[in-house]
N, C-alpha and C. Protein backbone atom coordinates (compact mmCIF):
# COMPACT_ATOMS: atom_id res chain seq x y z
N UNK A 1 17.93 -51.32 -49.82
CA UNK A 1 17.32 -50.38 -50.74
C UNK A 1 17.55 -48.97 -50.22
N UNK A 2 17.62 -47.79 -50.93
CA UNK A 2 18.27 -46.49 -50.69
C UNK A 2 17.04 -45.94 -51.42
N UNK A 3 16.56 -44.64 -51.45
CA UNK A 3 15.33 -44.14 -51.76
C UNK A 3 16.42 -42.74 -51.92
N UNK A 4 15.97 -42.04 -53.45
CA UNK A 4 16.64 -41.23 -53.33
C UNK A 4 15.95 -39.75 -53.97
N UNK A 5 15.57 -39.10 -54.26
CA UNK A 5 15.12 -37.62 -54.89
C UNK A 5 15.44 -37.54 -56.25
N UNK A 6 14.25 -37.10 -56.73
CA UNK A 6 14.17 -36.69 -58.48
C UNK A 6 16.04 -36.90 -58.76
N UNK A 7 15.69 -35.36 -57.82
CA UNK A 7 17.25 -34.24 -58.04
C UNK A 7 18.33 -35.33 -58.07
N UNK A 8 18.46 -35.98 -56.81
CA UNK A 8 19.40 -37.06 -56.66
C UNK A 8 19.95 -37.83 -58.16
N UNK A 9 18.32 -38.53 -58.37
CA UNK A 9 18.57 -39.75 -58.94
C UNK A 9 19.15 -39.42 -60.55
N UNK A 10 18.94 -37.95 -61.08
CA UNK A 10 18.97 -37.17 -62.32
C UNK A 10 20.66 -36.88 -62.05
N UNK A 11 21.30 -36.77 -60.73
CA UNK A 11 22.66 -36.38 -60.78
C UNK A 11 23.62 -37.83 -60.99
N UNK A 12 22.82 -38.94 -60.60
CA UNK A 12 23.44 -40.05 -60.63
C UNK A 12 23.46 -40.75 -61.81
N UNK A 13 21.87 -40.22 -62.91
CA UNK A 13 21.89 -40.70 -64.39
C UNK A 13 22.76 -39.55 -64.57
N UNK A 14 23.22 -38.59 -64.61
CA UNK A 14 24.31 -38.01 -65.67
C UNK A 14 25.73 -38.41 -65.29
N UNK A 15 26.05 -38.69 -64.07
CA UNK A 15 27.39 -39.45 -63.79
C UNK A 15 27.83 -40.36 -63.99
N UNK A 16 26.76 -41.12 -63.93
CA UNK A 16 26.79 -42.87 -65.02
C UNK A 16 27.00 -42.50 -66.66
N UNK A 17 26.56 -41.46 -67.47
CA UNK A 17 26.79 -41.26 -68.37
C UNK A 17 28.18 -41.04 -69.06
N UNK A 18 29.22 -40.58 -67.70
CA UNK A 18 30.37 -39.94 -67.99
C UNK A 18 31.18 -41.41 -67.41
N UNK A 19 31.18 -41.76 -66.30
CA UNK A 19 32.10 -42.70 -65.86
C UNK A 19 32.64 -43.76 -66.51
N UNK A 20 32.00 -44.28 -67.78
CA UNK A 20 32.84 -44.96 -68.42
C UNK A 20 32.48 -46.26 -68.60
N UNK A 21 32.83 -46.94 -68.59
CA UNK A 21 32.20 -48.38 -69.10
C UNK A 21 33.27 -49.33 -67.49
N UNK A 22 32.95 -50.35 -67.43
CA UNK A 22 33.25 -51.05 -66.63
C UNK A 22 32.80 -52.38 -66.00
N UNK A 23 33.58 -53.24 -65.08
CA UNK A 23 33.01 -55.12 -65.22
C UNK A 23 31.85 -54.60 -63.70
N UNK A 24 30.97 -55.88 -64.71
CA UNK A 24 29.98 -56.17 -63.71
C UNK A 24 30.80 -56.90 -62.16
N UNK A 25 29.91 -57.19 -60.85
CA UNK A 25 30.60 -57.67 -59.63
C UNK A 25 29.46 -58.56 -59.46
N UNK A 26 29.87 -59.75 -58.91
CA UNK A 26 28.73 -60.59 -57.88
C UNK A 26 28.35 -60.12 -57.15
N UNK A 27 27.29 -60.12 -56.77
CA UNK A 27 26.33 -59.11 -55.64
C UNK A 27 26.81 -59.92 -54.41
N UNK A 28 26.95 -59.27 -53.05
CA UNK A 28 27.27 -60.42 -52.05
C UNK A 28 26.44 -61.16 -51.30
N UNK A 29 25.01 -60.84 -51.73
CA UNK A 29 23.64 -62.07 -51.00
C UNK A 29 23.28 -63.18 -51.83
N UNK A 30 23.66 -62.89 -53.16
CA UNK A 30 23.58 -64.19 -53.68
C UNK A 30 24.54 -64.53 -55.07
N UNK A 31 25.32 -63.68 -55.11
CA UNK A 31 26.19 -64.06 -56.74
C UNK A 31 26.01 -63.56 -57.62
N UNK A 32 24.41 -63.46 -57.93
CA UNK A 32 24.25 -62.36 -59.50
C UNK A 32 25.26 -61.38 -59.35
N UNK A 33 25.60 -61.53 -60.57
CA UNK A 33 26.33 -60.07 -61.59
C UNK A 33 25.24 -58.66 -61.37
N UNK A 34 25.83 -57.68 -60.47
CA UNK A 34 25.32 -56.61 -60.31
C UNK A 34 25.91 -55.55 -61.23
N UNK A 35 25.43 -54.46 -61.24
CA UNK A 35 25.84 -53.11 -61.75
C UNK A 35 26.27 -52.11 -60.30
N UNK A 36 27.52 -52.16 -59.92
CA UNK A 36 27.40 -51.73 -58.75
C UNK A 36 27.96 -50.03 -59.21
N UNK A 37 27.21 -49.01 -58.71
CA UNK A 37 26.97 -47.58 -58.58
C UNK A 37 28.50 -46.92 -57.61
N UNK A 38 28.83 -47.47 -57.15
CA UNK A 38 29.50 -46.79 -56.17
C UNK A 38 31.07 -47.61 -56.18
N UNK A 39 31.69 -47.17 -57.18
CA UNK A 39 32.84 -48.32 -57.64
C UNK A 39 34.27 -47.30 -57.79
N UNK A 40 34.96 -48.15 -57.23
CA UNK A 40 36.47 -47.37 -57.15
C UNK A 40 37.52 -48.01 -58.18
N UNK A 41 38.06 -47.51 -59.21
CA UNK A 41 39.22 -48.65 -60.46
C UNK A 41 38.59 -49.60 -60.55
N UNK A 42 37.41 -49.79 -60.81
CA UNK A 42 36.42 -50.85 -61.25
C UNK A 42 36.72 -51.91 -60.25
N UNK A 43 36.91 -51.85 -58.81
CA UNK A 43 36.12 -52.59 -57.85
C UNK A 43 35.36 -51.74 -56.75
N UNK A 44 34.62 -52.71 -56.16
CA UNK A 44 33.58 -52.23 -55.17
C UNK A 44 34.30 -51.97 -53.75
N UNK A 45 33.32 -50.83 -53.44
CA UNK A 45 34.34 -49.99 -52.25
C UNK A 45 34.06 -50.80 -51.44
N UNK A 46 35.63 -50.71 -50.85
CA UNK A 46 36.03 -51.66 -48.90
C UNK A 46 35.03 -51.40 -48.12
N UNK A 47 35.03 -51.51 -47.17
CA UNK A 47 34.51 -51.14 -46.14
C UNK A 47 34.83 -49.93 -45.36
N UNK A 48 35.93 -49.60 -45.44
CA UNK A 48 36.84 -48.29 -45.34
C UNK A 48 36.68 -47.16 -45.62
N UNK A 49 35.99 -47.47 -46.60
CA UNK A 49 36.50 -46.31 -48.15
C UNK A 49 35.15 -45.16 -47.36
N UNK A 50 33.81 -45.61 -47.48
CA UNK A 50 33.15 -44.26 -47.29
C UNK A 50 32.93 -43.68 -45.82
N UNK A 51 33.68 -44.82 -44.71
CA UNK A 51 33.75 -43.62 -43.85
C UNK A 51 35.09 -42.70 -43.71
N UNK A 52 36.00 -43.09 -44.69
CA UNK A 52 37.14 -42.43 -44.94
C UNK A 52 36.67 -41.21 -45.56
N UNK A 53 35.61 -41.32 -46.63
CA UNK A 53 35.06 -40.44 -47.42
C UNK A 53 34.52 -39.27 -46.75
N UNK A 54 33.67 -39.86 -45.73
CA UNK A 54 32.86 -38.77 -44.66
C UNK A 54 33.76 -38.61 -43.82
N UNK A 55 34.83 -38.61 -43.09
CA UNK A 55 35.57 -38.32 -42.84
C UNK A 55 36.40 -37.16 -43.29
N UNK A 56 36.88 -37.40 -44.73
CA UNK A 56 37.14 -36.28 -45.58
C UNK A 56 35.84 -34.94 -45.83
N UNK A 57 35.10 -35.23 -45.54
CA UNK A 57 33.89 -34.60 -46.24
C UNK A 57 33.82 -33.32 -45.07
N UNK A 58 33.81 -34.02 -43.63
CA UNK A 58 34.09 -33.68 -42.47
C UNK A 58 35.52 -32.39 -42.41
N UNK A 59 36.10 -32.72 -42.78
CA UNK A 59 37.17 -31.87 -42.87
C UNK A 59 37.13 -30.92 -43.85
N UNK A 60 36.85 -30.85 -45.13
CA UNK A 60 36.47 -30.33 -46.36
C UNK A 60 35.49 -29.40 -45.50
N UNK A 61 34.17 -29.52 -44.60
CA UNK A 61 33.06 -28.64 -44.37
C UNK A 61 33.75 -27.73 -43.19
N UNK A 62 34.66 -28.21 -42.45
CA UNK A 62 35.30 -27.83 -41.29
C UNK A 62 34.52 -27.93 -40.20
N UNK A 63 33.65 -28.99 -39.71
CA UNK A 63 32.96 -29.32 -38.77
C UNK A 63 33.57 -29.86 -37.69
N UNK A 64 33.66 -28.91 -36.40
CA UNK A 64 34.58 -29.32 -35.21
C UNK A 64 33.82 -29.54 -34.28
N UNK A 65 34.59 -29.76 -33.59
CA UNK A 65 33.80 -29.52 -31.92
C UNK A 65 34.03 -28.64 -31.17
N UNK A 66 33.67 -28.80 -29.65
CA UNK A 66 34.42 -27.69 -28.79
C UNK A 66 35.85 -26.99 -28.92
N UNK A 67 36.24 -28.28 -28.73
CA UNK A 67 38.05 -28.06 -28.79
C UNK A 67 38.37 -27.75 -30.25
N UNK A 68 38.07 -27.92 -30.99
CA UNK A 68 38.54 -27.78 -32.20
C UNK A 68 38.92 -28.30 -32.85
N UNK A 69 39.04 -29.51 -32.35
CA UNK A 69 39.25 -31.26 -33.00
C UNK A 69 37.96 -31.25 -34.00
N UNK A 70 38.36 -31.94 -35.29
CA UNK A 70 37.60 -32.45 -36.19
C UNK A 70 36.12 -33.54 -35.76
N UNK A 71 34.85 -33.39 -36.06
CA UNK A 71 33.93 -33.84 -35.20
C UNK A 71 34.44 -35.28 -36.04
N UNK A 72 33.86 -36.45 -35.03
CA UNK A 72 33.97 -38.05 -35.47
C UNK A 72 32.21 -38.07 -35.80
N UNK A 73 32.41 -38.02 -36.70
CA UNK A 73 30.99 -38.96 -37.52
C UNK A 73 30.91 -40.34 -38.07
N UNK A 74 30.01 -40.52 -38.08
CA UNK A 74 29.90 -42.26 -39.09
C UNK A 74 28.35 -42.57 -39.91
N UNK A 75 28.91 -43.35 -40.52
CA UNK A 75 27.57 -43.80 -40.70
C UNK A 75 26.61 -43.86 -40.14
N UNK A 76 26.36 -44.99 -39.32
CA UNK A 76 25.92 -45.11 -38.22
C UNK A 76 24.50 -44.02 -37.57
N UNK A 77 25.69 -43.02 -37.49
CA UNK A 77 24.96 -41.45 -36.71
C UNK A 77 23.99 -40.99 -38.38
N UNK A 78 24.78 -41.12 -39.29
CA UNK A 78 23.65 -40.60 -40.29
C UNK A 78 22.26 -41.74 -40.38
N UNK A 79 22.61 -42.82 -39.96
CA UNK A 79 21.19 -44.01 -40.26
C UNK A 79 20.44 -43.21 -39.09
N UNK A 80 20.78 -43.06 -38.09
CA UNK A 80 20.00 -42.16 -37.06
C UNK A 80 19.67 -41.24 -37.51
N UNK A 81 20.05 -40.47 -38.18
CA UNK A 81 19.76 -39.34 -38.24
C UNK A 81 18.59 -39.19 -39.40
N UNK A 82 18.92 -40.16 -40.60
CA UNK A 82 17.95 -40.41 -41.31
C UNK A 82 15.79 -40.54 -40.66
N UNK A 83 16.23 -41.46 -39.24
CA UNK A 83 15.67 -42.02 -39.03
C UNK A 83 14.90 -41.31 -38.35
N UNK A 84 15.31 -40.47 -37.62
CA UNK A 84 14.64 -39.39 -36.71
C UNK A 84 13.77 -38.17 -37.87
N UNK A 85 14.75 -37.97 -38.77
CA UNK A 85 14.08 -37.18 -39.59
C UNK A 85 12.45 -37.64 -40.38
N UNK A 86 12.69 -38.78 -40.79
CA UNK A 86 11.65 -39.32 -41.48
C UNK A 86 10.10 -39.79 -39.89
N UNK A 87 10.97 -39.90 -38.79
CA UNK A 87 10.05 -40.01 -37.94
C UNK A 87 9.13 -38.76 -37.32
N UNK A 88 10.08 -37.66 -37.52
CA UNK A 88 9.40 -36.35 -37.33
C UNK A 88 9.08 -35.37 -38.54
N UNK A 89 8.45 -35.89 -40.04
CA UNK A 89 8.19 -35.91 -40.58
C UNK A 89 6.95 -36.69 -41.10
N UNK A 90 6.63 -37.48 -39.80
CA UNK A 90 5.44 -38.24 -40.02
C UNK A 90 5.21 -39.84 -40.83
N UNK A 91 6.31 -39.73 -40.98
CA UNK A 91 6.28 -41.24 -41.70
C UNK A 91 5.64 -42.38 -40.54
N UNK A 92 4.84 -43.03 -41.46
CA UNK A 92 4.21 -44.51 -40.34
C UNK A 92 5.62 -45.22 -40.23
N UNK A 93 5.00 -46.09 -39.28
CA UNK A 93 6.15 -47.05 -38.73
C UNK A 93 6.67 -48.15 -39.85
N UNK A 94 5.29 -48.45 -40.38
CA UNK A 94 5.70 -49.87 -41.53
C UNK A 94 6.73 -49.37 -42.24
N UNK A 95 6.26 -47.75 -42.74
CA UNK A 95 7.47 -47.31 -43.63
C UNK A 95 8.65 -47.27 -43.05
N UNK A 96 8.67 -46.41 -42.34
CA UNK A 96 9.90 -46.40 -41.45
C UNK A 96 11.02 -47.40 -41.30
N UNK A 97 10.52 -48.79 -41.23
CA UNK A 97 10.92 -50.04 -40.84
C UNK A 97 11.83 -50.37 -42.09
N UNK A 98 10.91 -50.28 -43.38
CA UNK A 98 11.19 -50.50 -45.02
C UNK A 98 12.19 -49.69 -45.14
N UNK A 99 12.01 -48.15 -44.87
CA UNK A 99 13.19 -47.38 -45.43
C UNK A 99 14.92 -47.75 -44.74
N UNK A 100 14.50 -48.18 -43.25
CA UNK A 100 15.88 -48.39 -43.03
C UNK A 100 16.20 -49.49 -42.66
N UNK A 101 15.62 -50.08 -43.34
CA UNK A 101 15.95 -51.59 -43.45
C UNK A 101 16.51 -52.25 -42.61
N UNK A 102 15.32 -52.30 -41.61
CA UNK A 102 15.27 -53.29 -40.14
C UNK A 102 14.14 -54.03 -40.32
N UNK A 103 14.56 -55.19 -39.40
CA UNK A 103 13.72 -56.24 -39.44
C UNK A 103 12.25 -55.96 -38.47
N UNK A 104 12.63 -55.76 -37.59
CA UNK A 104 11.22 -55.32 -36.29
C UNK A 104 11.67 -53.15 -36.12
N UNK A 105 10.40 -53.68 -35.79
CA UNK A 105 10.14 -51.72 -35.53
C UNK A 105 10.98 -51.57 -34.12
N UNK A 106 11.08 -52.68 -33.54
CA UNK A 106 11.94 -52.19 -32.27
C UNK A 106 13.19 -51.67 -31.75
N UNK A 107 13.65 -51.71 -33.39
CA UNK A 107 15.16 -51.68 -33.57
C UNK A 107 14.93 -49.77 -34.17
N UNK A 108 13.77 -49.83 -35.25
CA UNK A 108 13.80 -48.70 -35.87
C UNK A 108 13.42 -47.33 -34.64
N UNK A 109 12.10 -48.04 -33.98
CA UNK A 109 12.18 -46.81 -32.77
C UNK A 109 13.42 -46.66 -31.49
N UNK A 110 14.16 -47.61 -31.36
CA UNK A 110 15.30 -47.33 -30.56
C UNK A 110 16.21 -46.32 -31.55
N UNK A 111 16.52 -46.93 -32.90
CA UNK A 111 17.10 -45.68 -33.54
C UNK A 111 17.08 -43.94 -33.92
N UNK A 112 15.53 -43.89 -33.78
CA UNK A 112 15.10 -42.72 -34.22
C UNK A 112 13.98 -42.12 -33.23
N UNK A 113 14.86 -40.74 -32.83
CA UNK A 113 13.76 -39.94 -31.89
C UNK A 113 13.05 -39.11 -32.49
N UNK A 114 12.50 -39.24 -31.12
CA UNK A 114 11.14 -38.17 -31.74
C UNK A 114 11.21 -36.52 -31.04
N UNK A 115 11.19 -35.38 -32.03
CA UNK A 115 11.59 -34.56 -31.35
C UNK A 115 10.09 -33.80 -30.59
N UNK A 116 10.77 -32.95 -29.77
CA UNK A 116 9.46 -31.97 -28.79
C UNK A 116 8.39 -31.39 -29.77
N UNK A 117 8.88 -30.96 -30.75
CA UNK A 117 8.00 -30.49 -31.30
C UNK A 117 6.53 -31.51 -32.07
N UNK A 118 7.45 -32.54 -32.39
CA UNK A 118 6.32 -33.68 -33.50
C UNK A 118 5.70 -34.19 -32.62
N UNK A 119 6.10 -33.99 -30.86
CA UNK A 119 5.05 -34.78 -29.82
C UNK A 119 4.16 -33.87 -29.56
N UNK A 120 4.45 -32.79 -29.49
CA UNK A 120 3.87 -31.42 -29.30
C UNK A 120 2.64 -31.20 -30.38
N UNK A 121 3.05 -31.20 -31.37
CA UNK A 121 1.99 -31.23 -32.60
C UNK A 121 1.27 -32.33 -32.93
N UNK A 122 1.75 -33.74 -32.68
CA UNK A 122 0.41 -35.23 -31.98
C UNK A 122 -0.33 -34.57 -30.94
N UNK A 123 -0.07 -33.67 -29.65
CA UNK A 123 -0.91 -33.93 -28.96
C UNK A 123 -1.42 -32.51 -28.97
N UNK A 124 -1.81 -31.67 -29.61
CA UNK A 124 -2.68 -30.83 -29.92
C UNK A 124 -2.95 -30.96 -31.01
N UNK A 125 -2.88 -31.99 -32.13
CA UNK A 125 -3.98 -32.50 -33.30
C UNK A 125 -4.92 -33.39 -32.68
N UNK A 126 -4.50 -34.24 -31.60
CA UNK A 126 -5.48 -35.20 -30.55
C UNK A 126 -5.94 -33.97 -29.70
N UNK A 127 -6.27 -32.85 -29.19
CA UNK A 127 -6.68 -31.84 -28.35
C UNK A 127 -7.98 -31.56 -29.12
N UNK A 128 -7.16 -30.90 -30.05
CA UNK A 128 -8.74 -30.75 -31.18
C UNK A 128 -9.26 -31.90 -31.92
N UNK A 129 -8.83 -32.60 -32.29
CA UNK A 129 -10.27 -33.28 -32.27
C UNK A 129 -11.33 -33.76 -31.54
N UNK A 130 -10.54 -33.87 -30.40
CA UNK A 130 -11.32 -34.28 -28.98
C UNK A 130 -12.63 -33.40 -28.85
N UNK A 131 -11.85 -32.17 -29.10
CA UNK A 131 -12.65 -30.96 -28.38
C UNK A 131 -13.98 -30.59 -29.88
N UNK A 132 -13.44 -30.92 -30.98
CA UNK A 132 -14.62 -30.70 -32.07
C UNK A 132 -15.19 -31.86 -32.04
N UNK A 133 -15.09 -32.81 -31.13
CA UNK A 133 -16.28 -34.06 -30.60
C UNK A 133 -15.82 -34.65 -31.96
N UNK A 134 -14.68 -34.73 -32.94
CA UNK A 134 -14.77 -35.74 -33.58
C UNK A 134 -13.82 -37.34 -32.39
N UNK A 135 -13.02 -38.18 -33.52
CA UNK A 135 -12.41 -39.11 -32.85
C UNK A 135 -11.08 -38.67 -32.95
N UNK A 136 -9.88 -39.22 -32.07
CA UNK A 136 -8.55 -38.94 -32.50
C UNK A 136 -8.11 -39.29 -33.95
N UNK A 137 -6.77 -38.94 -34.13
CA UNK A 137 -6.49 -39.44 -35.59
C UNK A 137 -5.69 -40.55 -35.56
C-alpha cells in the first residue's frame, strides 16, 4: 500500500484520464485482474525500469557528488528516507510499521533514524512535564 496526498492523488486522477484505455494484468500475490497505475505499452514495469527512472531523474536534477560523478540512488535509500521522515515527524510505531510495509517494528526502526533534533524535542517535552508535576507523555 502507498499513501499518497490530496495533491498527489488529484495529479494521478487527471493522468488516468488522458492515458488511454488499456488490458487489465494479474496481480502477482494472487492472479486477480488488477488495474495496474504504473504501466509501460500496456505492460507492467520490469524491475529495471524505475530505478532506471530515478536514475534518469538523478541526472535530469544534476545531483553529484564530490567528484562530480552522478550520485547512485535507489530505492531502497528513498524507503529510508521515507522512514526517517515519518519517524521524525512523530508518527507511532504501529503506523510506521503499516506505512512501510514491514512485518515487525524491528526491521522499521533499523530502517529509519531518528534525528538530534526529534530526540531533543522528546526529551524536553518529558523535562516539562516532569517539572509541571504532571506525568510524561
Amino acid at each position: 500500500m502507498v499513501l499518497f496526498g490530496a495533491h498527489t492523488v488529484a495529479l494521478f486522477d487527471e493522468w488516468i484520464t488522458h492515458r488511454g484505455s488499456h488490458r487489465l494484468f494479474s496481480h502477482p500475490s494472487d492472479g486477480h485482474l488488477a488495474d495496474f497505475v504504473l504501466c509501460n505499452r500496456e505492460r507492467r514495469l520490469g524491475e529495471h525500469r524505475l530505478p532506471a527512472g530515478l536514475q534518469h531523474a538523478v541526472a535530469d536534477a544534476a545531483l553529484t557528488g564530490p567528484s562530480g560523478e552522478p550520485l547512485r540512488v535507489t530505492l531502497h535509500q528513498l524507503h529510508h528516507t521515507f522512514g526517517t521522515s515519518l519517524v521524525n515527524s512523530g508518527v507511532s510505531r504501529p503506523a510506521l510499521v503499516a506505512l512501510l510495509g514491514e512485518v515487525t517494528s524491528v526491521m522499521t526502526m533499523h530502517r529509519a533514524r531518528v534525528a538530534p533534533l526529534t530526540i531533543r524535542d522528546a526529551y524536553n517535552g518529558l523535562n516539562a512535564a516532569q517539572s509541571a508535576g504532571g506525568e510524561a507523555p
